[in-house]
C-alpha atoms as a PDB file:
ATOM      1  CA  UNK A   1       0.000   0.000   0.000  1.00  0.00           C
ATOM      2  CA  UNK A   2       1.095   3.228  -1.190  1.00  0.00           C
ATOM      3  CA  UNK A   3       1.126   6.768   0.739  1.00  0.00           C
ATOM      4  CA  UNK A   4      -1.304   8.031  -1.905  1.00  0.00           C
ATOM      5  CA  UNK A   5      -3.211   5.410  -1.487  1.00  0.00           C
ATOM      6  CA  UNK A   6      -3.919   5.910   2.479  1.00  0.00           C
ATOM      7  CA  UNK A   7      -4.284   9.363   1.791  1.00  0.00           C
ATOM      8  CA  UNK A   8      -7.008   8.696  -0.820  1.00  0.00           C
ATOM      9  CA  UNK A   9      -8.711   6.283   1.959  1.00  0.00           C
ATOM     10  CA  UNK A  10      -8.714   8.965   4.781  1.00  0.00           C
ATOM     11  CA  UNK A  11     -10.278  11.040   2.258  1.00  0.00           C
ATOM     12  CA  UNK A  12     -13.039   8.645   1.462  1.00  0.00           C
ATOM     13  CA  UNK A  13     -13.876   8.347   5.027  1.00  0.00           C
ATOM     14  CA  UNK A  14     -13.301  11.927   6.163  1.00  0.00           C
ATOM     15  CA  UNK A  15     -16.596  12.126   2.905  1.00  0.00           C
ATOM     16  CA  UNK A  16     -18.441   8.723   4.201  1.00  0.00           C
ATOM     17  CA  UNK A  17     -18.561  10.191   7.777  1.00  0.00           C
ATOM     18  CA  UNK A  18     -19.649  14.012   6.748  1.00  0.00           C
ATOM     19  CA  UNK A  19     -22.075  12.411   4.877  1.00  0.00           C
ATOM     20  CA  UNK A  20     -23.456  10.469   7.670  1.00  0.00           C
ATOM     21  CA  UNK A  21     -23.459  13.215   9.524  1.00  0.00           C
ATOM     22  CA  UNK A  22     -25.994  15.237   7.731  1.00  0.00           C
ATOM     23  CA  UNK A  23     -28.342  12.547   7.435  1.00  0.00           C
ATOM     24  CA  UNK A  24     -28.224  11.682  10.810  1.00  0.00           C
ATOM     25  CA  UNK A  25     -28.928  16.115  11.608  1.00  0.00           C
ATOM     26  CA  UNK A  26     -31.663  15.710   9.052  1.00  0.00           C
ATOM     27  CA  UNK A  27     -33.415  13.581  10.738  1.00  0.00           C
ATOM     28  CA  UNK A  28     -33.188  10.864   8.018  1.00  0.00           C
ATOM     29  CA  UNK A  29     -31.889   7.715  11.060  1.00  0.00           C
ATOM     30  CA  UNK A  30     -35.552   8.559  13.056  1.00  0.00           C
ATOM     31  CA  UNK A  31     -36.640   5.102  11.867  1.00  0.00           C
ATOM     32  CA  UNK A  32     -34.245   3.602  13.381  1.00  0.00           C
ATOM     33  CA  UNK A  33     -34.844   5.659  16.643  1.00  0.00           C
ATOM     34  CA  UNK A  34     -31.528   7.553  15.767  1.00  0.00           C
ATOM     35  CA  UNK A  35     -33.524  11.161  15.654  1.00  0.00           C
ATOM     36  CA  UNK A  36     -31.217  14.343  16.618  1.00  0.00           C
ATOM     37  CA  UNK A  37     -34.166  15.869  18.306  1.00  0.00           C
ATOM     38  CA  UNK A  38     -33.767  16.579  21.659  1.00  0.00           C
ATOM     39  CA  UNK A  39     -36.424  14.286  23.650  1.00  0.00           C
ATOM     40  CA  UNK A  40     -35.063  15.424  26.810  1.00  0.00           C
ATOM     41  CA  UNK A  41     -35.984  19.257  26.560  1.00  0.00           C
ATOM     42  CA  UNK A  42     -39.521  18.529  27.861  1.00  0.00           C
ATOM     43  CA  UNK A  43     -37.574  17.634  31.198  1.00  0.00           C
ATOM     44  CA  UNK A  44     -35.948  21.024  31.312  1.00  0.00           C
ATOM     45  CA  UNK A  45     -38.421  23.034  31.029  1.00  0.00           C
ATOM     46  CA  UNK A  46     -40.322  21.430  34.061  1.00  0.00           C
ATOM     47  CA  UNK A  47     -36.835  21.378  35.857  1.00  0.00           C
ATOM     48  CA  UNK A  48     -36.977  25.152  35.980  1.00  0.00           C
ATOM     49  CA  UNK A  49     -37.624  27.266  39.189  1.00  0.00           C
ATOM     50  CA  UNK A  50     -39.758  30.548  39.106  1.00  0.00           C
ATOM     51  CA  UNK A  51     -38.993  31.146  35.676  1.00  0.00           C
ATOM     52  CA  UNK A  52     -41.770  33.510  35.508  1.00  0.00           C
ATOM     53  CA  UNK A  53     -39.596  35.609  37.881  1.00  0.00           C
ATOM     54  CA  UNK A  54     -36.790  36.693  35.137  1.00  0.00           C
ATOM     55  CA  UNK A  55     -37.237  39.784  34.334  1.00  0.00           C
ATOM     56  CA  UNK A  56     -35.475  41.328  30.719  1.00  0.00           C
ATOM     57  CA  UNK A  57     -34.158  44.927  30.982  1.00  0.00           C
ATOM     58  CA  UNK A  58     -32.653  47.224  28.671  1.00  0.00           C
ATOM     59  CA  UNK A  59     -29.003  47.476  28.826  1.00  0.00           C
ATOM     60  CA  UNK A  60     -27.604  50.076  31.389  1.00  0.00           C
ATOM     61  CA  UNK A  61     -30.800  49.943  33.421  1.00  0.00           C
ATOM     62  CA  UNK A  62     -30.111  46.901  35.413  1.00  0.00           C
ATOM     63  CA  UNK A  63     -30.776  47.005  39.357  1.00  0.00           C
ATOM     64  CA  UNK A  64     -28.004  47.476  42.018  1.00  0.00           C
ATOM     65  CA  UNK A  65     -27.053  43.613  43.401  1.00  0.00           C
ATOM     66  CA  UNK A  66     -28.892  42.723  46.612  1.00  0.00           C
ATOM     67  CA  UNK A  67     -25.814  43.153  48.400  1.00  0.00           C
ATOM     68  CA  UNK A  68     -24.709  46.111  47.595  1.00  0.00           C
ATOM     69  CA  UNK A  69     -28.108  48.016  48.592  1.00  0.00           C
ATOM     70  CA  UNK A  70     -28.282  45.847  51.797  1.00  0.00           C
ATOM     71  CA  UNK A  71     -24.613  47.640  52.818  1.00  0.00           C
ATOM     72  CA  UNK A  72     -25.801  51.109  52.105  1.00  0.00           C
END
């Protein structure tokens, strides 16, 4: 076996496994129970505390930290 030879395989893999690859994010393996889709999400959305409790601000108007207006 040659060195352009081995080359030329790692090539042909470096192809077979990118092409894998975007079947696999595609979604085309769910048959086979090989979907990307995160099942688990469900679970992390009912792991969260209080999230109705975040508030969103607009830069630069953010509130003091708790303990710096307790010291003053």
């Amino acid at each position: 076996m040659n060195f352009s030879s081995v080359w030329r395989n790692v090539a042909l893999v470096l192809v077979l496994v990118n092409v894998l690859f975007a079947l696999w994010s595609g979604g085309y393996f769910g048959f086979l129970g090989l979907d990307p889709s995160a099942h688990h999400e469900a679970a992390r959305l009912d792991d969260q505390v209080a999230p109705e409790a975040l508030q969103l601000r607009e830069a630069g108007t953010a509130a003091a930290p708790a303990s710096a207006a307790a010291s003053q």
